[in-house]
Protein backbone atom coordinates (compact mmCIF):
# COMPACT_ATOMS: atom_id res chain seq x y z
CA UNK A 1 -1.81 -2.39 -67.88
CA UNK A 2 0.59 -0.38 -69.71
CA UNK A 3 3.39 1.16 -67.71
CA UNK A 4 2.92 -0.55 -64.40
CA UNK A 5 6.50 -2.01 -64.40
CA UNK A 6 8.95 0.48 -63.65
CA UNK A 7 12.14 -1.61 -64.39
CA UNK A 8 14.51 -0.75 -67.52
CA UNK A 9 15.33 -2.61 -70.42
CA UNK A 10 18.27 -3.80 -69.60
CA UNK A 11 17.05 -5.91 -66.85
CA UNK A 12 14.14 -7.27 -68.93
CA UNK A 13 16.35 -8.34 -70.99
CA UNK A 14 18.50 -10.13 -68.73
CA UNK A 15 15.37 -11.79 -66.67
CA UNK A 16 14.38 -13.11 -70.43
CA UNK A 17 17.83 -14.36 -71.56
CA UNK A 18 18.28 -16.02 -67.48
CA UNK A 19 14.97 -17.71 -67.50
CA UNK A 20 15.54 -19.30 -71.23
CA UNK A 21 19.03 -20.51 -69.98
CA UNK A 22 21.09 -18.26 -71.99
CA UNK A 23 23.62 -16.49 -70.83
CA UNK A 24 23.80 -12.59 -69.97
CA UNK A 25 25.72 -9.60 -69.21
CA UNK A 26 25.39 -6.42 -67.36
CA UNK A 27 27.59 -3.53 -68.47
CA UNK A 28 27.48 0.04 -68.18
CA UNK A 29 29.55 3.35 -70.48
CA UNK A 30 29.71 5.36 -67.75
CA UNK A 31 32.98 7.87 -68.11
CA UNK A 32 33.15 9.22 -64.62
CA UNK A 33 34.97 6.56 -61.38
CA UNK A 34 34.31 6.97 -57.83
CA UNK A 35 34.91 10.48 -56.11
CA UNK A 36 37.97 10.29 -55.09
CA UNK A 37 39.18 9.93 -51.72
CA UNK A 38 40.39 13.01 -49.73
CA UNK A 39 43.20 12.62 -47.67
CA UNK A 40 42.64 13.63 -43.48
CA UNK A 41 43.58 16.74 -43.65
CA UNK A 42 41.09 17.92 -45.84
CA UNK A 43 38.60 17.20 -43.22
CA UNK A 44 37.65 20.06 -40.89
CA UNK A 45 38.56 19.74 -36.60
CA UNK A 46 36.05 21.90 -34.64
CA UNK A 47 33.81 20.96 -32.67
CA UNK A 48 30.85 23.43 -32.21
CA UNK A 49 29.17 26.23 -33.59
CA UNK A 50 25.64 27.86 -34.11
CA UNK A 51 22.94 27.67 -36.87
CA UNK A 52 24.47 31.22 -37.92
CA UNK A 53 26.58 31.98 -40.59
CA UNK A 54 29.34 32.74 -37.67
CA UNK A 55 30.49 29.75 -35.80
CA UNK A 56 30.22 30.26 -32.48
CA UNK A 57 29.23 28.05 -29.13
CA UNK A 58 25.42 26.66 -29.99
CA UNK A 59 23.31 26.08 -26.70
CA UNK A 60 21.09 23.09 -27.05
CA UNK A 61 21.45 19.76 -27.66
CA UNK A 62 22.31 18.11 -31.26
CA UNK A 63 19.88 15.26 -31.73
CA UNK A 64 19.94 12.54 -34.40
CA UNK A 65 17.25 9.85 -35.74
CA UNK A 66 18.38 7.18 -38.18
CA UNK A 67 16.18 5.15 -40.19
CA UNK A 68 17.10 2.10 -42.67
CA UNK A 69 12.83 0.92 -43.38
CA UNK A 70 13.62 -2.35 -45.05
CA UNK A 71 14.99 -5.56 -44.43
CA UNK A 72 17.14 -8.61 -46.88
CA UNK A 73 20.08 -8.67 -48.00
CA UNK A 74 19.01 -7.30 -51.57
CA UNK A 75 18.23 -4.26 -49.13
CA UNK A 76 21.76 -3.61 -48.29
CA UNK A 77 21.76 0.03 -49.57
CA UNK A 78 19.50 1.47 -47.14
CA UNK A 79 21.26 0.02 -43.71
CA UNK A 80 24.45 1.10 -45.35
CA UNK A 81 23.03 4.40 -46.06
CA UNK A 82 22.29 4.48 -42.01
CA UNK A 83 25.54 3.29 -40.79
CA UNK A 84 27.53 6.10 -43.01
CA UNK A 85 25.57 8.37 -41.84
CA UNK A 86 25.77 7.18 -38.28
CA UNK A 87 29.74 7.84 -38.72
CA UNK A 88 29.28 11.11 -39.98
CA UNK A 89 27.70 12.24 -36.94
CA UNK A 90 29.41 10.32 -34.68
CA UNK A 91 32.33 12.20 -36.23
CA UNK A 92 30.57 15.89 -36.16
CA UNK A 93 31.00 15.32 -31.79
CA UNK A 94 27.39 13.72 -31.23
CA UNK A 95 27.26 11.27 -28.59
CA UNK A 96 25.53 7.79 -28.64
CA UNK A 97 23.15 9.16 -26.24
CA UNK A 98 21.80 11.35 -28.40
CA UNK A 99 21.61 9.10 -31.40
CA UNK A 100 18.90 6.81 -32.06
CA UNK A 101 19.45 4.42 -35.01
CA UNK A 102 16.61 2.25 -36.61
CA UNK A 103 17.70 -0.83 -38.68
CA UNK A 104 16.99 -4.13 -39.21
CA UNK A 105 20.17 -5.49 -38.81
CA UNK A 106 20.55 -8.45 -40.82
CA UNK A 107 23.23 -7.45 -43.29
CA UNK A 108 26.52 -7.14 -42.00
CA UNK A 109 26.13 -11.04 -40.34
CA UNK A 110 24.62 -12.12 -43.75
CA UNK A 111 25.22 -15.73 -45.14
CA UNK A 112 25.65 -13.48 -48.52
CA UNK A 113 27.87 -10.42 -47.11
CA UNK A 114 31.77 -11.06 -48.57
CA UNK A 115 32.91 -9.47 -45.44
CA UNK A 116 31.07 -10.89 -42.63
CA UNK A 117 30.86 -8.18 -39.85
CA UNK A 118 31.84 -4.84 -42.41
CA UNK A 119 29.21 -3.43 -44.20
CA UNK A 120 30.51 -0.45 -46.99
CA UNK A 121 28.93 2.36 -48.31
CA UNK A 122 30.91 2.90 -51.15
CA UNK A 123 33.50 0.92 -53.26
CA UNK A 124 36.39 1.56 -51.67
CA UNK A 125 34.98 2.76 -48.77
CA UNK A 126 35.55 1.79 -44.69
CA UNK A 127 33.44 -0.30 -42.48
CA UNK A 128 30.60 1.72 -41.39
CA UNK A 129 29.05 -0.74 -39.62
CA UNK A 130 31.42 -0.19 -36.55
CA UNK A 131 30.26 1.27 -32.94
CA UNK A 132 26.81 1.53 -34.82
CA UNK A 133 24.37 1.69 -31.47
CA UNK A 134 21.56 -0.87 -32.13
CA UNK A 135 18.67 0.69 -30.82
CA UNK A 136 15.64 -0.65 -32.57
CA UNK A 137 16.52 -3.60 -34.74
CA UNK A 138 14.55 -6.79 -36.04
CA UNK A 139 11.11 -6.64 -35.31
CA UNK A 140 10.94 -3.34 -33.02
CA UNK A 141 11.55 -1.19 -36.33
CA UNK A 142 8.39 0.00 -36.71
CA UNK A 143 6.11 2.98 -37.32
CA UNK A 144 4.61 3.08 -33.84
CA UNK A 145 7.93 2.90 -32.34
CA UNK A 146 9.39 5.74 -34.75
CA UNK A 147 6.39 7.92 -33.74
CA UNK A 148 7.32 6.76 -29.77
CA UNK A 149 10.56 7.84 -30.37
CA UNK A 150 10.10 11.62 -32.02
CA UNK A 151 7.68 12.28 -29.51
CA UNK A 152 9.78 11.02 -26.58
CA UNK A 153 7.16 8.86 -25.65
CA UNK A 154 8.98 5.97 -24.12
CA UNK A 155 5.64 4.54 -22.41
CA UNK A 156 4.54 3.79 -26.00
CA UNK A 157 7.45 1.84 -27.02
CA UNK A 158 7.42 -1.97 -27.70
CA UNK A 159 11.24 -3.18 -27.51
CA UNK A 160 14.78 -1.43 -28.60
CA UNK A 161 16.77 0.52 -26.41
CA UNK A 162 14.09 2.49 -25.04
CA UNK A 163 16.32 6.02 -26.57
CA UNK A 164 13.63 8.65 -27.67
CA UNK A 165 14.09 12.17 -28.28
CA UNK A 166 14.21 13.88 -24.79
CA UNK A 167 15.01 16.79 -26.56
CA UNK A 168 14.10 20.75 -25.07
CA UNK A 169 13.38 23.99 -26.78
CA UNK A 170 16.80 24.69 -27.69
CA UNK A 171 17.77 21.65 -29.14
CA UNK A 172 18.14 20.85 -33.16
CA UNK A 173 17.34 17.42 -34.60
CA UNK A 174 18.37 16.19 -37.69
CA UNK A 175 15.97 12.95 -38.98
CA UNK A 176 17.51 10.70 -41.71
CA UNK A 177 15.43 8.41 -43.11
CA UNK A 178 15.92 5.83 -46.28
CA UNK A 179 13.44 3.03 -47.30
CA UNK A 180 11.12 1.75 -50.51
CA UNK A 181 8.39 4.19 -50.80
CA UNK A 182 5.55 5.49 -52.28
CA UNK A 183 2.77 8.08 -53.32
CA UNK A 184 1.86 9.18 -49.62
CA UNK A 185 3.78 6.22 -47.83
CA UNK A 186 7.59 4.56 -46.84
CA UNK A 187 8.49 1.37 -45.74
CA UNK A 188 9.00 -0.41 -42.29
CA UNK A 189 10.37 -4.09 -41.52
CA UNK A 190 6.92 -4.62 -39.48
CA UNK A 191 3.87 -3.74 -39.43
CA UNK A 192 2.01 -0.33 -40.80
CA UNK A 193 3.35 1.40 -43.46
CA UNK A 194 4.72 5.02 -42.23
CA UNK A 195 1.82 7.29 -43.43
CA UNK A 196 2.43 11.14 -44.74
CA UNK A 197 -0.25 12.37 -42.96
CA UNK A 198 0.31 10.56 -39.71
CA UNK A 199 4.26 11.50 -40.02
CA UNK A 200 3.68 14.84 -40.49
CA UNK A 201 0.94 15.04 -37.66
CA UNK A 202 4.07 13.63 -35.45
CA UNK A 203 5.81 15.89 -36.67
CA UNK A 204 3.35 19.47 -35.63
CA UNK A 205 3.10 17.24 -32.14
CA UNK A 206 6.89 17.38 -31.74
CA UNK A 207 6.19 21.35 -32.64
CA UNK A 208 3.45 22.16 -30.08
CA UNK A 209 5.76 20.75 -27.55
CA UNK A 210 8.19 23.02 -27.92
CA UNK A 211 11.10 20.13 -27.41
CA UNK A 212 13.10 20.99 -30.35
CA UNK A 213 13.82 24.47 -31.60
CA UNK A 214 14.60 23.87 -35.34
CA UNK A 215 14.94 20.38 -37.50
CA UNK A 216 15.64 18.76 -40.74
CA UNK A 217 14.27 15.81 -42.22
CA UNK A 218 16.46 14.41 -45.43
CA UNK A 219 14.43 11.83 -47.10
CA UNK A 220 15.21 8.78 -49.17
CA UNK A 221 12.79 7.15 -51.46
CA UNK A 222 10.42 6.60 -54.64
CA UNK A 223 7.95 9.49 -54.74
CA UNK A 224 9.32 10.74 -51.20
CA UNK A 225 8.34 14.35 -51.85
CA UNK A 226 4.46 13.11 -51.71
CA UNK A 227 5.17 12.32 -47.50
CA UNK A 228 5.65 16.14 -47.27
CA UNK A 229 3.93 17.87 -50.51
CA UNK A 230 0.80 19.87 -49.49
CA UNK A 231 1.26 18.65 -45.42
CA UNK A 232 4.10 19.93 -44.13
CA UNK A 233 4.05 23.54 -42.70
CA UNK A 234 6.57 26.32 -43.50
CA UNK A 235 6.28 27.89 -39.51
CA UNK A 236 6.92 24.40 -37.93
CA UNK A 237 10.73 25.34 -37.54
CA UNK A 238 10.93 21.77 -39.72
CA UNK A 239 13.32 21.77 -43.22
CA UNK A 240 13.01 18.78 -45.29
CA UNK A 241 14.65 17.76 -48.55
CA UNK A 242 13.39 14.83 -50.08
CA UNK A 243 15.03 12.46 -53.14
CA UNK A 244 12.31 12.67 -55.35
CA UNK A 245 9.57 14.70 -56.10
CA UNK A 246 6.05 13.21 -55.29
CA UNK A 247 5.90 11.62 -58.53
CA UNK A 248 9.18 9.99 -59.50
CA UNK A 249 11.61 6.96 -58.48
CA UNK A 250 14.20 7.06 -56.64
CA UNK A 251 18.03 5.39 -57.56
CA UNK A 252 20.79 2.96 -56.13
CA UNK A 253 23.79 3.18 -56.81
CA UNK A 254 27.50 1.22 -57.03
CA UNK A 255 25.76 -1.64 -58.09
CA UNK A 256 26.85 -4.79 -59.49
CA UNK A 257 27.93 -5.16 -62.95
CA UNK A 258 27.93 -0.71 -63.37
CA UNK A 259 30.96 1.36 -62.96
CA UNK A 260 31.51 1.84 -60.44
CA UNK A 261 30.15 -1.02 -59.22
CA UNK A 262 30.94 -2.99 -55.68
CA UNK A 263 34.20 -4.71 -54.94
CA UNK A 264 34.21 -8.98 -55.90
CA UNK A 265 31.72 -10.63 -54.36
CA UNK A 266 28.81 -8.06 -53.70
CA UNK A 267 25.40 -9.03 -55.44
CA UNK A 268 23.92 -5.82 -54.25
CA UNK A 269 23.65 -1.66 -55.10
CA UNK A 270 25.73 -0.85 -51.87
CA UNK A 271 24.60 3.01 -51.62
CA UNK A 272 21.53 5.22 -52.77
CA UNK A 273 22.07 8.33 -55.30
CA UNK A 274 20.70 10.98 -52.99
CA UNK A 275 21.77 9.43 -49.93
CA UNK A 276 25.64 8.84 -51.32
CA UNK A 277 25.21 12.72 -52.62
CA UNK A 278 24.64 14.06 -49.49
CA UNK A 279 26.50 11.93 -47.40
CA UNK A 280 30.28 12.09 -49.57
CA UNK A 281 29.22 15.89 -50.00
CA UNK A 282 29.48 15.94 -45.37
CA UNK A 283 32.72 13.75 -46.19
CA UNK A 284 34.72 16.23 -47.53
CA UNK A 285 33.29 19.60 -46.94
CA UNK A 286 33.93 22.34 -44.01
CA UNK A 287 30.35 21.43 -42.17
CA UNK A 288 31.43 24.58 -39.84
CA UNK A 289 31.22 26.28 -43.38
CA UNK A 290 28.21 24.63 -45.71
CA UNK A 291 25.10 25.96 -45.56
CA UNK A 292 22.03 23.44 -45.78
CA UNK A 293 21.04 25.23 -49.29
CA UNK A 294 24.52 24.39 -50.47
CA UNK A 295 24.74 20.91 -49.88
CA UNK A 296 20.91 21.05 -51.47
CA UNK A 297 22.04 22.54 -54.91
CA UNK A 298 25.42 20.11 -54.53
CA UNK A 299 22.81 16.79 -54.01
CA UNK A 300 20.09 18.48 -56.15
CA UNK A 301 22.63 18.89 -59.06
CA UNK A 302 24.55 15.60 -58.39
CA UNK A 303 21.23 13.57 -58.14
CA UNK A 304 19.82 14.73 -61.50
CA UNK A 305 22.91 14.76 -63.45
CA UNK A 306 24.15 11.44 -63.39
CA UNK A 307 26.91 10.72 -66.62
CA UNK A 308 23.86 8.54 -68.37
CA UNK A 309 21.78 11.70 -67.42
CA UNK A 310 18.96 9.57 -65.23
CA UNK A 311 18.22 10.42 -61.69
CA UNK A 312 15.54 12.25 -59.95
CA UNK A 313 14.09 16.03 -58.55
CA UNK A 314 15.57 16.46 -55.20
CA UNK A 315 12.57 18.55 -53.55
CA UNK A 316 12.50 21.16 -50.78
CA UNK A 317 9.66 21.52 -48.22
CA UNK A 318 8.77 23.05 -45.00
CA UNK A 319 11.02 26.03 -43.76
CA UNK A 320 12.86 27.28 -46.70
CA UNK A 321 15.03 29.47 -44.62
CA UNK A 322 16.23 27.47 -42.46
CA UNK A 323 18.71 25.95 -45.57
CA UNK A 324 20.46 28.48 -44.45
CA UNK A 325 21.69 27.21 -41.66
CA UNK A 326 25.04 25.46 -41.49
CA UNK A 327 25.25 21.99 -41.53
CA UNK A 328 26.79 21.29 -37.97
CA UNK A 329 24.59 22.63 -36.32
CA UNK A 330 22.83 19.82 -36.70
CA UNK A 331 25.45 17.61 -37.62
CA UNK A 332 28.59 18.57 -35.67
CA UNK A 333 32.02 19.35 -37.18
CA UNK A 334 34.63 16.39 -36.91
CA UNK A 335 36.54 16.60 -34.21
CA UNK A 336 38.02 18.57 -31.10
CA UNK A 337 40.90 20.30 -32.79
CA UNK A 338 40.73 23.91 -34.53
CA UNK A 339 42.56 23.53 -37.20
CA UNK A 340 41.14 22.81 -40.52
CA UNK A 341 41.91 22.57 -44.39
CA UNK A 342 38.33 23.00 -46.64
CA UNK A 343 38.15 21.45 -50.19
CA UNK A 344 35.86 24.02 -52.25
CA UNK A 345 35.55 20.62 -54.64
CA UNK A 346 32.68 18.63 -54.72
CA UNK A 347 32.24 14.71 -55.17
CA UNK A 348 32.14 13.97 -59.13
CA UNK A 349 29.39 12.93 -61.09
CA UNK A 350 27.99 8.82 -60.56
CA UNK A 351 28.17 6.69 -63.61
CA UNK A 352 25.35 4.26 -63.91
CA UNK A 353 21.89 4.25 -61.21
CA UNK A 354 20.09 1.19 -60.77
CA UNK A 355 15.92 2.38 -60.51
CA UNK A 356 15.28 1.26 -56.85
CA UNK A 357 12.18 -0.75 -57.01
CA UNK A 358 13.42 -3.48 -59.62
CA UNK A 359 17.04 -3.73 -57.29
CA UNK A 360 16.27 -6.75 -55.94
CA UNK A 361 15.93 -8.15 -59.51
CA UNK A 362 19.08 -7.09 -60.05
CA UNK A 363 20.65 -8.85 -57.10
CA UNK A 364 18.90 -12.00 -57.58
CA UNK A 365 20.51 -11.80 -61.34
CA UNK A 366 23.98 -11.58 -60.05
CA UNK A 367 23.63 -14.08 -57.41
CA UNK A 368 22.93 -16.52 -60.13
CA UNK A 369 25.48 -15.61 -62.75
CA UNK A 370 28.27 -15.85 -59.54
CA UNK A 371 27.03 -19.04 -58.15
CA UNK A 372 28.53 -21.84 -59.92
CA UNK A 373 26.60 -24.04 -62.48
CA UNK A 374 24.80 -26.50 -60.92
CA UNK A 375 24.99 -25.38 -57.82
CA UNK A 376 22.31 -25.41 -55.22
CA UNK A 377 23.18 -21.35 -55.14
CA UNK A 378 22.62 -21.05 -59.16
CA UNK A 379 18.94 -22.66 -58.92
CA UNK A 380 18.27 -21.19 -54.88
CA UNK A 381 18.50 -17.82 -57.18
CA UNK A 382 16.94 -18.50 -60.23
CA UNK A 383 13.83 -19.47 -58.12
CA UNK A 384 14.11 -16.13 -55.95
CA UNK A 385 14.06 -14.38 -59.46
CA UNK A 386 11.30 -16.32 -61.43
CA UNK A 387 9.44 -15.60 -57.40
CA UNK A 388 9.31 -12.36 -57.95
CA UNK A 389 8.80 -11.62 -61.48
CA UNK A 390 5.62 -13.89 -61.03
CA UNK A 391 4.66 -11.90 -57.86
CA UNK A 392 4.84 -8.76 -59.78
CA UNK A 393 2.94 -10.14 -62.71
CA UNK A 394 0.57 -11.04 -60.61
CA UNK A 395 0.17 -7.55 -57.91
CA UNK A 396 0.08 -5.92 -61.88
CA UNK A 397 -2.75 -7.99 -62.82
CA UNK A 398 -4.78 -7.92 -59.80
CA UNK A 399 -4.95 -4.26 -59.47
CA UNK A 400 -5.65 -3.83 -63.16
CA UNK A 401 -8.39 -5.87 -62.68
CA UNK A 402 -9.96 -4.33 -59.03
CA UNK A 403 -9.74 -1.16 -61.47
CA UNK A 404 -11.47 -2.82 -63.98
CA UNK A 405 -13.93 -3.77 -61.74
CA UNK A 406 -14.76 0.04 -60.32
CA UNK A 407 -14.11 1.97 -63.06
CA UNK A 408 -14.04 0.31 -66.51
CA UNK A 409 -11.09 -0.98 -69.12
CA UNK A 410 -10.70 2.54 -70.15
CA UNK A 411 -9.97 4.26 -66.80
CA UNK A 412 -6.44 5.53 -65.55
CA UNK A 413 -6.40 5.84 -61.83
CA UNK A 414 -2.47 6.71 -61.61
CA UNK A 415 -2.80 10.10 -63.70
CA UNK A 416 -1.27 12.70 -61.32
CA UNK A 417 -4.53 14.71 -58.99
CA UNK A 418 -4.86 17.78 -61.32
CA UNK A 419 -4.79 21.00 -58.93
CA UNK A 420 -4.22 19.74 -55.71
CA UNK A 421 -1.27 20.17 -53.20
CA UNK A 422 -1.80 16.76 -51.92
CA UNK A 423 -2.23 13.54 -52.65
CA UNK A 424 -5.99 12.37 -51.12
CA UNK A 425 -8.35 13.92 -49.19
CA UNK A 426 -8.90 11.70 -46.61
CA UNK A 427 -6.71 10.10 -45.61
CA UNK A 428 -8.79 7.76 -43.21
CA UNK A 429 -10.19 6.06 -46.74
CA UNK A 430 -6.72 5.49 -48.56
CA UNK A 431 -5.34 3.55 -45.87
CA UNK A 432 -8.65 1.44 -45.21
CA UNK A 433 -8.11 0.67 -49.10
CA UNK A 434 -4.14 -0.28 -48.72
CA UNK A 435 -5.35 -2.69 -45.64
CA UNK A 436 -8.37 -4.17 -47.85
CA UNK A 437 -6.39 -4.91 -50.50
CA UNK A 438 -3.43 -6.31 -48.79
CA UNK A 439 -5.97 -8.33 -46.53
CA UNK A 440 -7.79 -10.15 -49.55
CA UNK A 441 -4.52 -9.90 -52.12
CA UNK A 442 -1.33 -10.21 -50.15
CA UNK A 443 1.03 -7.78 -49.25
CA UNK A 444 1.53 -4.82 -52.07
CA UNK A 445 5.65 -5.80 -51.51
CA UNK A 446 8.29 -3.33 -52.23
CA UNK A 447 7.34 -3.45 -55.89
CA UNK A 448 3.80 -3.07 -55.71
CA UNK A 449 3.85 0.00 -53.31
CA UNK A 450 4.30 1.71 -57.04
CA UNK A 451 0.46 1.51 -56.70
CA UNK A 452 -0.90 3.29 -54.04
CA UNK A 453 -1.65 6.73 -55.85
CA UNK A 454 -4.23 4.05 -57.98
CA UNK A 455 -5.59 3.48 -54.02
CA UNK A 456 -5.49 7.55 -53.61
CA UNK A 457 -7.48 7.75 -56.28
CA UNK A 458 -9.82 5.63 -55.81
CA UNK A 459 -10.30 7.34 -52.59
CA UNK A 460 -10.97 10.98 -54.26
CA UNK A 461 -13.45 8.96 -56.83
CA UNK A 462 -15.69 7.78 -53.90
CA UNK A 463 -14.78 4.13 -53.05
CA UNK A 464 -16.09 2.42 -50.29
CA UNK A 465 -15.22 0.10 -48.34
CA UNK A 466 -17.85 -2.34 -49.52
CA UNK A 467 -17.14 -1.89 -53.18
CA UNK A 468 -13.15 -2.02 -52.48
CA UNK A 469 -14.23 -5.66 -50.85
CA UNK A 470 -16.73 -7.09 -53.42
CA UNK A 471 -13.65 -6.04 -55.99
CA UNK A 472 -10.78 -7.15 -54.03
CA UNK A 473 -12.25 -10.88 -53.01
CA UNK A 474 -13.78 -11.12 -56.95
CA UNK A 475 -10.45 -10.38 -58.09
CA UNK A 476 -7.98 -12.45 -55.49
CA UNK A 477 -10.22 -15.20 -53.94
C-alpha cells in the first residue's frame, strides 16, 4: 500500500543497515543551536492582570488541565512536555489546587532515564519534573476520567486525586494536552481513545454550565486540527490552537543523534516542536504583555520553519478573538514582584525534527548503537526494533487487505473528504469500526492510528458492522 509508512529515509536506512549487522549513523546539518538561555532578569515579576490589553486585577479563578496521553520511555517527550509546562504555570502564581496534571508517570524513575528522578525538557534545560502534583497517573489516565475532570464531575471518577475543575462563571481555563494522534482521535495510557466529537461535546457541556467564562485548548499531535475542524464552535468562549492541521504529522524534537540533540545518555526526542515553541516562547516573554495571537504567529512561524524547512500548520479554531487576550490571564505572570525587564526576542529557529510516529524507532536505534556489543542491552533492543517494524508491516498489510476486501485493489480510502468541514458523519459508525478492528486485529498502536481516516471513510462509504466483521476476521483470524 503505497505511502502507509510515514517514517523518513534516514531511518529506513538505518533499520536496514541495523538489522543486516552493519553499522550506522545518525547525523543532522542543522546551522541553528539551542535558544539561548535568558538570564532572570529577563523574566517578568507580576502577579495578576485581566484578559485586557491593560493589566489590571482579573476576578475569577485561573484553572489549568495537563495532559501527557502516552506511556514508555520512548514517550518521554510528551510527560516532559507536561512537566515544563506544569512549571510555567506554577511560575505564572497558579496554585496546586487549581492544577490538575494527567501523566503516566513512568519516566523520570525509568531503568533507561540517565538522571533517575530529573526529567528535562530541553538540552540544557532544569528538572521539570519537580513539585509536579500527581493527580491521575498509571492506569487512572484515561478518557472517562479527563471528561470527569472538565466537567467537575468527581462522582464519575475512577482513581487520581479526585481534583476536577470546580471552576465558576468567571473563571478562565487553560487545557494543555500532548499525545500520538490521529484523523478524529488522541491517545490515552488506558482504555478508549479520546474522540473529537465526544471531546468537543465535553467541551459545549462545560459551556452550558456556565463554570468557566473563557478557555484555551493548545493541542499537541499528528493531525490534531481534525479533534476541532468542523466541531468546535466559535460562541463557546473556547480558543484552541492545534500543532497540525487535520491532515499532517506532528514533530519531536532534541532528539538523539540531531543538533541539538539530548545531553549523553538520552535515547529519546526529549521535547515536541509545537509544544517546545510555545512553551520557550512563555519562558522568556512579558506574559503580562503577549497576546495569545502573538505567541500563535511566534509558534505558527517557529513550527513551520524549522532550519531543514520540515514541520507542520499550526491551526486556529473556535473563538478567534479571544487570541487576543494576554497570555496570563490564563497563565499567570511569574512572580509577586513588579518589576520586570521584557526581551522583544524570540527563541531561534530548531535544527533537525524527528516525524513523531516513527520516534520510537528512533529510540530503539540508539539504545542499540549505545549498549555495548554483546550485551544483553544491544540484542534486548534490536528485538524491540525488529518488534515493531514487523508490527507495522503487519497493521500495513492487514488494513490494505480489509480495504481490499470492501472496496477493491484500486480503491484509496485515505484521500482527504472532498467538501466537508469534518471528518465523518457519524460518528457512532467510525468508532464501532476502530473497536472491530482492534477486537479481531490487535490494537492499531501508536503507529497504526495513521489509519483511522481509512476507518472514517469507510464509514461515509456505508460500512457495516457485519461487513467490517466478515473483513476483519477473513483478514486477521
Amino acid at each position: 500500500m503505497a505511502g502507509h509508512l510515514c517514517g523518513t529515509f534516514l531511518i529506513f536506512i538505518a533499520i536496514s543497515s541495523l538489522i543486516c549487522g552493519s553499522s550506522w549513523f545518525l547525523c543532522a546539518n542543522a546551522s541553528r543551536l539551542m535558544p539561548s538561555e535568558f538570564p532572570e532578569d529577563f523574566i517578568i515579576h507580576v502577579d495578576s492582570g485581566s484578559s485586557s490589553s491593560t493589566a489590571t486585577e482579573q476576578n475569577g479563578t485561573r484553572w489549568a488541565v495537563l495532559v501527557a496521553g502516552s506511556y514508555g520511555y520512548q514517550n518521554y517527550r510528551h510527560q516532559a512536555d507536561v512537566c515544563h509546562a506544569y512549571q510555567i504555570l506554577k511560575k505564572g502564581g497558579l496554585k496546586d489546587e487549581n492544577i490538575i496534571v494527567f501523566m503516566y508517570d513512568d519516566i523520570a524513575f525509568n531503568v533507561q532515564n540517565p538522571r533517575p528522578g530529573v526529567i528535562i525538557n530541553k538540552p540544557d534545560g532544569p528538572d521539570v519534573y519537580e513539585g509536579v502534583p500527581k493527580d491521575y497517573t498509571g492506569t487512572n489516565v484515561t478518557a472517562a476520567n479527563l471528561y470527569a475532570v472538565i466537567l467537575g464531575n468527581k462522582t464519575a471518577l475512577t482513581g487520581g486525586s479526585g481534583k476536577v475543575l470546580d471552576s465558576g462563571p468567571n473563571d478562565n481555563i487553560f487545557i494543555y494536552y500532548t499525545d500520538h494522534g490521529a484523523a478524529g482521535i488522541i491517545g490515552m495510557p488506558e482504555g478508549d481513545y479520546v474522540y473529537a466529537n465526544d471531546l468537543v461535546d465535553v467541551l459545549k457541556q462545560k459551556h452550558e454550565a456556565k463554570s468557566y467564562k473563557d478557555m484555551v485548548f493548545y493541542l499537541e499531535s499528528c493531525e490534531s486540527g481534525s479533534m476541532f475542524e468542523g466541531l468546535l464552535p466559535n460562541n463557546i468562549s473556547i480558543y484552541a490552537t492545534t500543532a497540525a492541521n487535520a491532515t499532517e504529522n506532528s514533530w519531536g524534537t532534541y532528539c538523539p543523534g540531531f543538533n541539538p540533540g539530548p545531553p549523553a545518555g538520552y535515547t529519546t526526542c526529549l521535547g515536541d516542536l509545537y509544544s517546545i515553541s510555545w512553551m520557550e516562547d512563555c519562558d522568556i516573554k512579558d506574559l503580562r504583555r503577549e497576546t495569545f495571537e502573538q505567541q500563535y504567529e511566534a509558534v505558527r512561524k517557529r513550527t513551520r520553519n524549522t532550519t531543514e524547512g520540515l514541520g507542520s500548520h499550526v491551526t486556529q479554531y473556535g473563538n478567534l478573538n479571544q487570541a487576543n487576550d494576554l497570555l496570563f490571564s490564563y497563565m499567570g505572570s511569574n512572580d509577586n514582584s513588579t518589576s520586570h525587564t521584557q526581551s522583544e526576542s524570540s527563541p531561534s529557529l530548531l535544527g533537525s525534527i524527528f516525524n513523531q510516529r516513527d520516534a520510537d524507532l528512533l529510540h530503539f536505534l540508539v539504545k542499540s548503537s549505545k549498549a555495548p556489543i554483546g550485551s544483553d542491552e544491544r540484542h534486548e533492543a534490536r528485538e524491540e526494533l525488529r518488534a515493531e517494524v514487523d508490527r507495522r508491516k503487519r497493521i500495513d498489510d492487514n488494513v490494505d487487505q480489509i480495504r481490499w476486501r470492501l472496496f477493491g485493489p484500486e480503491s484509496d480510502l485515505k484521500n482527504i473528504r472532498p467538501q466537508s468541514p469534518s471528518l465523518v458523519d457519524d460518528w457512532s459508525c467510525f468508532k464501532m469500526l476502530v473497536t472491530t478492528y482492534e477486537k479481531y486485529c490487535g490494537s492499531l498502536s501508536d503507529y497504526g492510528m495513521q489509519y483511522t481516516r481509512v476507518f472514517a471513510n469507510m464509514c461515509n462509504a456505508g460500512v457495516t458492522k457485519e461487513r467490517m466483521i466478515a473483513a476483519s476476521t477473513q483478514t486477521c483470524s
